[in-house]
Protein backbone atom coordinates (compact mmCIF):
# COMPACT_ATOMS: atom_id res chain seq x y z
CA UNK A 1 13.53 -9.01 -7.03
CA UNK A 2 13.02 -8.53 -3.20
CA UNK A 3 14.67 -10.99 -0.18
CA UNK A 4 13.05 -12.08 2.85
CA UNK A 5 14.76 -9.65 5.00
CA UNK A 6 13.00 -6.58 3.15
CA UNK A 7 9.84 -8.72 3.66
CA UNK A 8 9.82 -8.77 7.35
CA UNK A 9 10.38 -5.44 7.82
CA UNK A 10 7.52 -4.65 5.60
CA UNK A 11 5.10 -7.03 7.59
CA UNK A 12 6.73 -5.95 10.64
CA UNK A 13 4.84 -2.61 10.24
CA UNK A 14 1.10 -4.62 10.48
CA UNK A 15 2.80 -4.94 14.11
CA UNK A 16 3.57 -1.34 14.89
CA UNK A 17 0.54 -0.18 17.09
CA UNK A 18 -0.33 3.65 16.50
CA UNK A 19 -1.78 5.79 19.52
CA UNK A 20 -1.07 3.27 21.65
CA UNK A 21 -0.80 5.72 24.88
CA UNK A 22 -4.36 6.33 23.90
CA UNK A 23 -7.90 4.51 24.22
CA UNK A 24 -8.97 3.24 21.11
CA UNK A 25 -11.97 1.38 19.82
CA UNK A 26 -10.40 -0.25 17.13
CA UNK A 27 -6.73 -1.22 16.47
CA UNK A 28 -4.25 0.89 14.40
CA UNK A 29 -1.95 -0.16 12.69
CA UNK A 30 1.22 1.68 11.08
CA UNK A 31 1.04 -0.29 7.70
CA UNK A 32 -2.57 0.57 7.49
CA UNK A 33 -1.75 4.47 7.72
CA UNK A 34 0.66 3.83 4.85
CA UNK A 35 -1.35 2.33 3.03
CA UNK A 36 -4.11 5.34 3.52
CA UNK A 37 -1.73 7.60 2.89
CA UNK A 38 -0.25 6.40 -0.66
CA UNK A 39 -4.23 6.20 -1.59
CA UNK A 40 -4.70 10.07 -0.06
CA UNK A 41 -1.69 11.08 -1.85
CA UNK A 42 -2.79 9.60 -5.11
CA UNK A 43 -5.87 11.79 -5.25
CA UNK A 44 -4.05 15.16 -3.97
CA UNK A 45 -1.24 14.86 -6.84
CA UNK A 46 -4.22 14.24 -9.21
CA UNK A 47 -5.30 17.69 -8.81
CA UNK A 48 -1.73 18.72 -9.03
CA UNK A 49 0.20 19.83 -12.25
CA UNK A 50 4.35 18.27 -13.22
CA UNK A 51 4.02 15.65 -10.31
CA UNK A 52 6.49 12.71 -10.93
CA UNK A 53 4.42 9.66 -10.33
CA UNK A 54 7.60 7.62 -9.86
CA UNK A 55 8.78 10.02 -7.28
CA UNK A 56 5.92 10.07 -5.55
CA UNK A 57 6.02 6.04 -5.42
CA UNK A 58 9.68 6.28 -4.57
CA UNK A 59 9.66 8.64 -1.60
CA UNK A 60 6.30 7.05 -0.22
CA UNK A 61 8.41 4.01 0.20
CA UNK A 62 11.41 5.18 1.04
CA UNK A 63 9.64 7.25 4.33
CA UNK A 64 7.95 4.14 4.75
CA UNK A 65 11.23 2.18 5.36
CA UNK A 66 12.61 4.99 7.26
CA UNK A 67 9.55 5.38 9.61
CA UNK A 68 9.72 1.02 10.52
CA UNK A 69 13.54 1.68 11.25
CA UNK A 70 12.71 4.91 13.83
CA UNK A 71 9.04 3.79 14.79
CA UNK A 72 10.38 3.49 18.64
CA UNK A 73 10.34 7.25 18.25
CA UNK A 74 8.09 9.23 18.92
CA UNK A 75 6.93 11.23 15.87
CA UNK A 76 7.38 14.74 17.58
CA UNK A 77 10.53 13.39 19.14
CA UNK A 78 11.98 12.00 15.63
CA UNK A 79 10.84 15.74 14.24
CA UNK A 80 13.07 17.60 16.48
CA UNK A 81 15.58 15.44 16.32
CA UNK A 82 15.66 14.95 12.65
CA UNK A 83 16.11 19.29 12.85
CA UNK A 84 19.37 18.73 14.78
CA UNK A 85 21.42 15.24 14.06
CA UNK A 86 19.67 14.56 10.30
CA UNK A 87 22.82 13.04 8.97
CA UNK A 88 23.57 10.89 12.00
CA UNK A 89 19.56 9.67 11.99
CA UNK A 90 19.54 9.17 8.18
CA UNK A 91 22.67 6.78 8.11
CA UNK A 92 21.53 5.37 11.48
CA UNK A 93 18.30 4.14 9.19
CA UNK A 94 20.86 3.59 5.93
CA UNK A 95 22.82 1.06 8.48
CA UNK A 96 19.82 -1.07 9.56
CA UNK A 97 18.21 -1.29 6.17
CA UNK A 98 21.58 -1.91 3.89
CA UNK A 99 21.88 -5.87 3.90
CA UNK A 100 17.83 -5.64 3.17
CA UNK A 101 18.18 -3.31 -0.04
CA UNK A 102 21.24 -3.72 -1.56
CA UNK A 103 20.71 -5.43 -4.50
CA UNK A 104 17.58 -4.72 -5.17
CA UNK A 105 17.88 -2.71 -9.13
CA UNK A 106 21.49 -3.53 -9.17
CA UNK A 107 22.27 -1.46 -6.44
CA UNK A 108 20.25 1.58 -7.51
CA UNK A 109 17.19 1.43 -5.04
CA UNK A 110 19.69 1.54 -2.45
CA UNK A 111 22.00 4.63 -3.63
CA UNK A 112 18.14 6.49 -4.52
CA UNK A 113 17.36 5.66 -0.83
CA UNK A 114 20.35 7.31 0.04
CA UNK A 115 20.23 10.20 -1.78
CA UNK A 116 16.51 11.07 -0.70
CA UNK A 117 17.42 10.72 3.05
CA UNK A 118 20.41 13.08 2.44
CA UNK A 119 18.77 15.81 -0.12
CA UNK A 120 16.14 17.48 1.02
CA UNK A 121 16.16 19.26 -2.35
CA UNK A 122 15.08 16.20 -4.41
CA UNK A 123 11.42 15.58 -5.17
CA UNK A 124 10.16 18.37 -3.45
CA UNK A 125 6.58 18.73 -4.49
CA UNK A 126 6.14 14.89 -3.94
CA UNK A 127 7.63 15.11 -0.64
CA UNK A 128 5.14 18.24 0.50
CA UNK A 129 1.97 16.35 -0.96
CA UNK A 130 2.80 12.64 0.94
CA UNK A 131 3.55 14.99 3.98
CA UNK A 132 0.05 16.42 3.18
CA UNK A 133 -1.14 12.61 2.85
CA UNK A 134 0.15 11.80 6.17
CA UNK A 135 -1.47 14.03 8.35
CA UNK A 136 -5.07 13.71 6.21
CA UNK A 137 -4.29 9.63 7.38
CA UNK A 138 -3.28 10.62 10.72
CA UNK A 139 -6.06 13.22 11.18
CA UNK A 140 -8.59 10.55 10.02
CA UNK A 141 -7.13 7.99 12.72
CA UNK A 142 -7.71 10.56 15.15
CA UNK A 143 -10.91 11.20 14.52
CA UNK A 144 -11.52 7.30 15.77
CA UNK A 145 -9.23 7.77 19.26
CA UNK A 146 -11.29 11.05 19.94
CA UNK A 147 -14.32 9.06 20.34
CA UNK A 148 -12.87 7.31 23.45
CA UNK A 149 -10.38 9.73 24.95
CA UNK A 150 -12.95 12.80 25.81
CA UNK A 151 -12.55 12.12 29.06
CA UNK A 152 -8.35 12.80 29.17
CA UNK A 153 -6.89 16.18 30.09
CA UNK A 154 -5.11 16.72 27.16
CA UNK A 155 -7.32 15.27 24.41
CA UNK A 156 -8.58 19.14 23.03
CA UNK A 157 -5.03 20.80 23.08
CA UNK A 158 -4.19 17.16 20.84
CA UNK A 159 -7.56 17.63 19.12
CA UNK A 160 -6.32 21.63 18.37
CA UNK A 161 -3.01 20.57 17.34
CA UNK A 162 -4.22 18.29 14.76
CA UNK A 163 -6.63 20.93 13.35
CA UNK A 164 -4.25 23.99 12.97
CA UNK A 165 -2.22 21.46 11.05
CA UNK A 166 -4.44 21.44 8.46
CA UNK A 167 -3.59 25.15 6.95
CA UNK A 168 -0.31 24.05 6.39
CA UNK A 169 -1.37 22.37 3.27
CA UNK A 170 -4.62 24.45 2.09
CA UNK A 171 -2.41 25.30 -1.22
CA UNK A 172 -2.78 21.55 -2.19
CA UNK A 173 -6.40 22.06 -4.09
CA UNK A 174 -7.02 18.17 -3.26
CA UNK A 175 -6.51 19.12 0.61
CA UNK A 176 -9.00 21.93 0.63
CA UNK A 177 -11.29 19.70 -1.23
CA UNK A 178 -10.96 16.88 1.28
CA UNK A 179 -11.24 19.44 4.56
CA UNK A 180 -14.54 20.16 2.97
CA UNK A 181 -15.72 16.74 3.88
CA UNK A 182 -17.94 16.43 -0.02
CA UNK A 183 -17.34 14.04 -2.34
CA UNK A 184 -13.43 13.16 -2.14
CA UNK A 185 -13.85 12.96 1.41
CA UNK A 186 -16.36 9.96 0.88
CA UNK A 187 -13.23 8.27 -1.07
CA UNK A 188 -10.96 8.75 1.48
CA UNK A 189 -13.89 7.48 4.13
CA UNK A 190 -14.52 4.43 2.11
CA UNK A 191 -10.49 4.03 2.08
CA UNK A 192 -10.10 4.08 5.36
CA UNK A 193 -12.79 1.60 6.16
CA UNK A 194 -10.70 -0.85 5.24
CA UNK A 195 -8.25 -1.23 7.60
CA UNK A 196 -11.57 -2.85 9.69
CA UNK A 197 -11.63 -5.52 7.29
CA UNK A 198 -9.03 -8.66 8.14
CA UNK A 199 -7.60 -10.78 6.04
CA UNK A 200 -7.80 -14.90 6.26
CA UNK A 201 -10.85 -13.66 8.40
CA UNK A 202 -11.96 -17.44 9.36
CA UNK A 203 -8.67 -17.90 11.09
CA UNK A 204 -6.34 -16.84 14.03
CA UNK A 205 -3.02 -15.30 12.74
CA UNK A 206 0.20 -13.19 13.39
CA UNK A 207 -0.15 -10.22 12.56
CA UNK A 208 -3.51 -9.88 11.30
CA UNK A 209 -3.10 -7.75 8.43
CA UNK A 210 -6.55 -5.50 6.96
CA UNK A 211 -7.54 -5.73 3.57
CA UNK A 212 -6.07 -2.09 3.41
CA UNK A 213 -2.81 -3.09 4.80
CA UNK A 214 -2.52 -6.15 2.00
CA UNK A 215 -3.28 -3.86 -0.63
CA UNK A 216 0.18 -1.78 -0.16
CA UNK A 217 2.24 -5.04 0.32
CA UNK A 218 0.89 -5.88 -3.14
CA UNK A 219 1.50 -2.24 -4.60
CA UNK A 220 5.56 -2.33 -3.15
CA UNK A 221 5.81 -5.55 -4.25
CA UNK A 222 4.65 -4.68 -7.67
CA UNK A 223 7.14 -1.86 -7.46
CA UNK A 224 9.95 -3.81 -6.63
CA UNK A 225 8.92 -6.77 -9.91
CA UNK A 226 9.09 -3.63 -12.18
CA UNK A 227 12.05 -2.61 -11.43
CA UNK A 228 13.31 -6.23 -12.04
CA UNK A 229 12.28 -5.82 -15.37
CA UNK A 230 13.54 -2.56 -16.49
CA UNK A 231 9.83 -1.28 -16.72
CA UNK A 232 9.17 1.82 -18.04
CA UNK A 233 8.34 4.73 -16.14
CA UNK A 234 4.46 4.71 -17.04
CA UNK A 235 4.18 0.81 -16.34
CA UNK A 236 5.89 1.30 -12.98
CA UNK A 237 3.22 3.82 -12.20
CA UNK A 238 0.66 1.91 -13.70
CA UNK A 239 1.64 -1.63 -11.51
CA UNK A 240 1.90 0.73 -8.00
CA UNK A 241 -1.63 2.08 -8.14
CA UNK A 242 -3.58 -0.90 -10.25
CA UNK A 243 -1.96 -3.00 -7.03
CA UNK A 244 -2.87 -0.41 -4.63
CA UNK A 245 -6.73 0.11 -5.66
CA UNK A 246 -7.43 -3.50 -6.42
CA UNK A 247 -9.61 -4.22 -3.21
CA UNK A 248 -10.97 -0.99 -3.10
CA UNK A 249 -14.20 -2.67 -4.03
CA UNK A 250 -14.55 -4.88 -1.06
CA UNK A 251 -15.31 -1.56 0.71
CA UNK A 252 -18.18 -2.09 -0.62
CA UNK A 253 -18.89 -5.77 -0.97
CA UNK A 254 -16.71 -7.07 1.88
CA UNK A 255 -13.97 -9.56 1.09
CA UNK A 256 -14.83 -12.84 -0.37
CA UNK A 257 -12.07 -15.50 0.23
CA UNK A 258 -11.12 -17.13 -3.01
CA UNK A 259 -12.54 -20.97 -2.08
CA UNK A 260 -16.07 -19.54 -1.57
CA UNK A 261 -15.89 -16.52 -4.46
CA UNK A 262 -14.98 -19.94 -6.56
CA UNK A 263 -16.96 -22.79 -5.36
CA UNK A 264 -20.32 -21.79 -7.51
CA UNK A 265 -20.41 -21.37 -10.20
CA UNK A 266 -20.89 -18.32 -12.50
CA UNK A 267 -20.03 -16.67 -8.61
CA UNK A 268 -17.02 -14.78 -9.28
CA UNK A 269 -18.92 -13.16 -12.30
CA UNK A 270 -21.67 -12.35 -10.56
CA UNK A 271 -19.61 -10.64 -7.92
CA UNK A 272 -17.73 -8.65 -10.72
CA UNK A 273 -21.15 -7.68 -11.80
CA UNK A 274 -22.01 -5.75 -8.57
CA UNK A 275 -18.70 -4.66 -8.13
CA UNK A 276 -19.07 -2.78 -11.40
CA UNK A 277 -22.52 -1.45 -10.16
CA UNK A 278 -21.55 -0.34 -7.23
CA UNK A 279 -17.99 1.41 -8.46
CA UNK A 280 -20.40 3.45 -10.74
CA UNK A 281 -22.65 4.38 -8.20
CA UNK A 282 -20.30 5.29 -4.96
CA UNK A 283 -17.30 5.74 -6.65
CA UNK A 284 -16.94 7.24 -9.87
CA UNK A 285 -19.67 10.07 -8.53
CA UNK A 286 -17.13 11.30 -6.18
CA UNK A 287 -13.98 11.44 -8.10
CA UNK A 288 -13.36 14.72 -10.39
CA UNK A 289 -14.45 13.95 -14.27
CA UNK A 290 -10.82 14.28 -15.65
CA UNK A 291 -9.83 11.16 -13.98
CA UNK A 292 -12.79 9.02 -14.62
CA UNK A 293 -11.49 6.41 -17.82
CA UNK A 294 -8.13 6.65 -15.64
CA UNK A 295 -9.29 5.23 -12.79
CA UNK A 296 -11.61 3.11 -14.13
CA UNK A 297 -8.17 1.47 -16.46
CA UNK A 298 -6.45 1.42 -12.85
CA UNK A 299 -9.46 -0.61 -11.46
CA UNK A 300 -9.85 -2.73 -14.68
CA UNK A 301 -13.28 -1.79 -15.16
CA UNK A 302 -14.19 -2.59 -18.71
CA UNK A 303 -16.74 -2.24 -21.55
CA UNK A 304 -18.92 -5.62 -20.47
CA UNK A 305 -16.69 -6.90 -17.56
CA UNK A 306 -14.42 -6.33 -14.93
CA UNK A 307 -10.72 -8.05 -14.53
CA UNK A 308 -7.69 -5.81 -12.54
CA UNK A 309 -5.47 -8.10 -13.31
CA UNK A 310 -5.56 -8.09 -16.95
CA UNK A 311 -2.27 -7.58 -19.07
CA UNK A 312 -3.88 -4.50 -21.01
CA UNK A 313 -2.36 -1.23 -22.78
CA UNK A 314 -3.60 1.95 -24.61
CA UNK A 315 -3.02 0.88 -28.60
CA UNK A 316 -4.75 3.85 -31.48
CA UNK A 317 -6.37 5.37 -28.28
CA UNK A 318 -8.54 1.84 -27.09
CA UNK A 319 -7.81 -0.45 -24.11
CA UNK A 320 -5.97 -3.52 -25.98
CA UNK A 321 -5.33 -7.46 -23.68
CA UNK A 322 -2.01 -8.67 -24.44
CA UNK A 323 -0.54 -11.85 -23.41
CA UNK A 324 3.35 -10.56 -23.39
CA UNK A 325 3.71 -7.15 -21.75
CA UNK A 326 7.60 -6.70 -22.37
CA UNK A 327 7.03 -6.04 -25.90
CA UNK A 328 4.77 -2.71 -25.15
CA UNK A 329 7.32 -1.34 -22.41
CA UNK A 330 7.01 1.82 -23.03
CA UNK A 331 4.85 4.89 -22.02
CA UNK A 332 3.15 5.60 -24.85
CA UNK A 333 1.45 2.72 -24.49
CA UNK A 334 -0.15 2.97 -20.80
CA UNK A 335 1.22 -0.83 -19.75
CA UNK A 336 0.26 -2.82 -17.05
CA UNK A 337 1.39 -5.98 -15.91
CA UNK A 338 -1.98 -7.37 -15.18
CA UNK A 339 -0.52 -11.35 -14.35
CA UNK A 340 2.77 -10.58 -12.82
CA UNK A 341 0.55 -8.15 -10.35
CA UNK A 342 -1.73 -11.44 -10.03
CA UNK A 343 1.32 -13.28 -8.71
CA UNK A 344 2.58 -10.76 -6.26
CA UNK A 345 -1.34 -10.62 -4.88
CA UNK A 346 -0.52 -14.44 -4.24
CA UNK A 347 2.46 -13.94 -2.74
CA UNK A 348 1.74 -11.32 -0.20
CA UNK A 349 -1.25 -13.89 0.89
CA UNK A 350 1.62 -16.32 0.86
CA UNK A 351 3.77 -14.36 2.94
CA UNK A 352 0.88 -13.33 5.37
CA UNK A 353 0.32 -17.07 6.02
CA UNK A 354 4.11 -18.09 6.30
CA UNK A 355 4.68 -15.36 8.79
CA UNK A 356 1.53 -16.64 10.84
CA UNK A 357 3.17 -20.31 10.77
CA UNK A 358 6.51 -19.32 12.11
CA UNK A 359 4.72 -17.54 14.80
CA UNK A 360 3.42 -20.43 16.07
CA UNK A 361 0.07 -19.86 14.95
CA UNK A 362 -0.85 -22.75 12.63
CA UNK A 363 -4.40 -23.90 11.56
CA UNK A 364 -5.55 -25.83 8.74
CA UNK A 365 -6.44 -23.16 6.56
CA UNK A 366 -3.60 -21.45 6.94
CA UNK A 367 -1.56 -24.82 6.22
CA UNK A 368 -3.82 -25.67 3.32
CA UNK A 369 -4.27 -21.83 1.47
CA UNK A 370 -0.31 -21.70 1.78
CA UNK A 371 -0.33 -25.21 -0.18
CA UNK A 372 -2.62 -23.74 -3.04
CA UNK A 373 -0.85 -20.53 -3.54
CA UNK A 374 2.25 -22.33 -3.71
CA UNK A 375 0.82 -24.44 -6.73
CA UNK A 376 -0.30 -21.36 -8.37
CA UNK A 377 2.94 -19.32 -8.38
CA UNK A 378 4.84 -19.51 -11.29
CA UNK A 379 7.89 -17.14 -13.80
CA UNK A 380 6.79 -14.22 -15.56
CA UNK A 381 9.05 -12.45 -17.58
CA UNK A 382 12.45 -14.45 -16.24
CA UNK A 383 10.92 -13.60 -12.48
CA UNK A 384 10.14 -16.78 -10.60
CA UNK A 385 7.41 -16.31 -7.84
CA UNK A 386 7.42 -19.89 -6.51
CA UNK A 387 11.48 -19.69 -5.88
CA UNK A 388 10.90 -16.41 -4.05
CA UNK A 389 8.21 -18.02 -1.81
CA UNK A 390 10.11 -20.87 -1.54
CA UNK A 391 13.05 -18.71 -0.32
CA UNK A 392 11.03 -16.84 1.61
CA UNK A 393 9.43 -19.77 3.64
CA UNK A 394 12.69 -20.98 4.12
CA UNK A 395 14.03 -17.56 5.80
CA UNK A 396 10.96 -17.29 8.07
CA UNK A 397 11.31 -21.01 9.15
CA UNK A 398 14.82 -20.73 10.39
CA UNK A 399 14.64 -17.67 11.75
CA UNK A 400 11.45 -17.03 13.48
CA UNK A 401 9.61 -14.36 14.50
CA UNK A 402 9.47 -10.68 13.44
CA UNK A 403 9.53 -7.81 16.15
CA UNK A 404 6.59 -6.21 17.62
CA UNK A 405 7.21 -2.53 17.82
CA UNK A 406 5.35 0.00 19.61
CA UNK A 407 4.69 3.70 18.00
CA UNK A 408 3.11 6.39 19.30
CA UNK A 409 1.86 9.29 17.74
């Protein structure tokens, strides 16, 4: 499904510090901006007619590889440079990602990679509306350095720059709606927030990764256990944004780590509860009508309870819990792989403790949560998830640390 190799460079991006020639209050991060910027684009394409979800998934990952590849580039630098030697940069990034990708979908992720970098022409509406995403992320971040850079020379001319970008995308209705800073702003807002939440927050580790960082490991990951199983195009898009929302409510709750949501009982139901309250009383009233039942099937939200990681479809036009997914692959019937996304949750928390270890940085929890969600992986549909961490584990242990990169912007 996915080798270590592809892992670290994923993780490698909770390393990649953002406006770092700047003053900023908080940290930021490059896999948080990603991870903003697949939710942004989400709600721009939704307003959108004949977007290809699966494109959009595709070339939000495939820029994402790119940009951990070039990230010792500066973005205007890599801009002006990608206008003169494109070919040279593109199979620069090809080069360093190859070993990584290569058999991941038989080959295919690889040659679609490819073919992206090298076509311009291909998936051109989902390329202009993650480009839109991307500033509305990037414009957000700024919006936190301002607050502590008044005082440098160049801050307004930056602060201009950032603004006139904005008319480049005022076609996109979801932009306009978003620059009006009304409801779908508050999404984006509550989004964002999240990236101040840590993960495995009663313990040091390397590199602390947000709450809004995790969720996008889980959404590629999902991506990547899809196309293992020959998923259909609807479940792939399904799997990507189920695994990409499915904190969204600690925005509003805060995280709860497992052991405590847990250890009392009737807990973890009661937490649901509120979740469910408070998704229908901050959410749902800022998100357009038409998407509504959508989003709430994306969250899990359900008649009398609440469960994301359900195994459900669409069946005679009701919500329908299956136990074996692979026998409903196919569009019609709205799948999603509600335990297989379960597992590659666990194994992103297993990855983001395993990566802390080989650092160096080793403390009971992480030593004892690593244990646990090693005893609770297991194979779903001829993937195994404990042979992957296993493997995994193994990679990190012999060969040590990721890089920390520096990115400016």
């Amino acid at each position: 499904m996915i080798n270590p190799k592809i892992i670290d460079y994923i993780f490698s991006s909770a390393s990649i510090q953002r406006w770092n020639d700047y003053p900023r209050m908080v940290e930021l991060v490059e896999l948080d901006k990603q991870a903003h910027k697949f939710i942004i684009a989400y709600f721009i394409a939704k307003f959108e007619p004949d977007v290809n979800y699966n494109h959009l998934i595709e070339a939000g990952i495939f820029e994402f590889l790119r940009r951990v590849v070039v990230t010792d580039i500066r973005p205007d630098v890599f801009r002006n440079a990608l206008q003169k030697r494109a070919k040279e940069i593109n199979s620069w990034v090809i080069a360093n990602l190859e070993k990584s990708i290569s058999s991941i979908d038989n080959g295919l992720f690889l040659q679609k990679f490819e073919e992206y970098l090298n076509n311009p022409n291909i998936y051109k509406k989902e390329r202009f509306i993650l480009k839109a995403a991307s500033y509305l992320s990037t414009r957000w971040e700024f919006s936190i350095v301002y607050q502590t850079s008044t005082f440098l020379s160049d801050i307004e001319s930056v602060k201009k720059s950032v603004e006139d970008e904005l008319e480049d995308y005022y076609e996109l209705i979801g932009v306009r709606k978003i620059a009006l800073k009304k409801k779908l702003a508050k999404i984006v807002d509550l989004s964002g927030r999240l990236r101040f939440q840590k993960r495995w927050a009663q313990t040091p580790r390397i590199p602390e990764t947000s709450v809004l960082g995790h969720m996008l490991t889980v959404a590629i990951f999902s991506y990547f256990y899809s196309l293992e199983v020959n998923a259909c195009e609807k479940r792939i898009e399904n799997n990507f944004f189920v695994s990409l929302f499915h904190d969204l409510p600690e925005a509003l709750t805060r995280d709860i780590i497992t052991p405590v949501k847990y250890s009392v009982d009737d807990l973890s139901d009661i937490i649901a509860e509120y979740e469910n309250k408070k998704i229908n009383e901050e959410i749902l009233p800022n998100l357009p009508d038409f998407i509504h039942e959508e989003f709430c099937y994306i969250l899990g939200m359900f008649d009398n309870f609440k469960d994301e990681f359900a195994n459900r479809i669409y069946k005679d036009g009701k919500v329908e819990f299956v136990d074996d997914i692979s026998k409903y692959n196919m569009d019609r019937y709205n799948p999603v792989d509600g335990k297989a996304l379960k597992q590659c949750d666990k194994l992103s928390a297993f990855v983001e403790a395993s990566l802390s270890i080989s650092h160096g940085i080793k403390s009971k929890e992480l030593v004892n949560g690593k244990k646990q969600i090693m005893k609770s992986l297991k194979e779903i549909e001829g993937v195994d998830f404990s042979a992957l961490a296993k493997n995994i584990d193994e990679e990190f242990c012999t060969t040590g640390q990721t890089q920390v990169r520096m990115d400016f912007d």
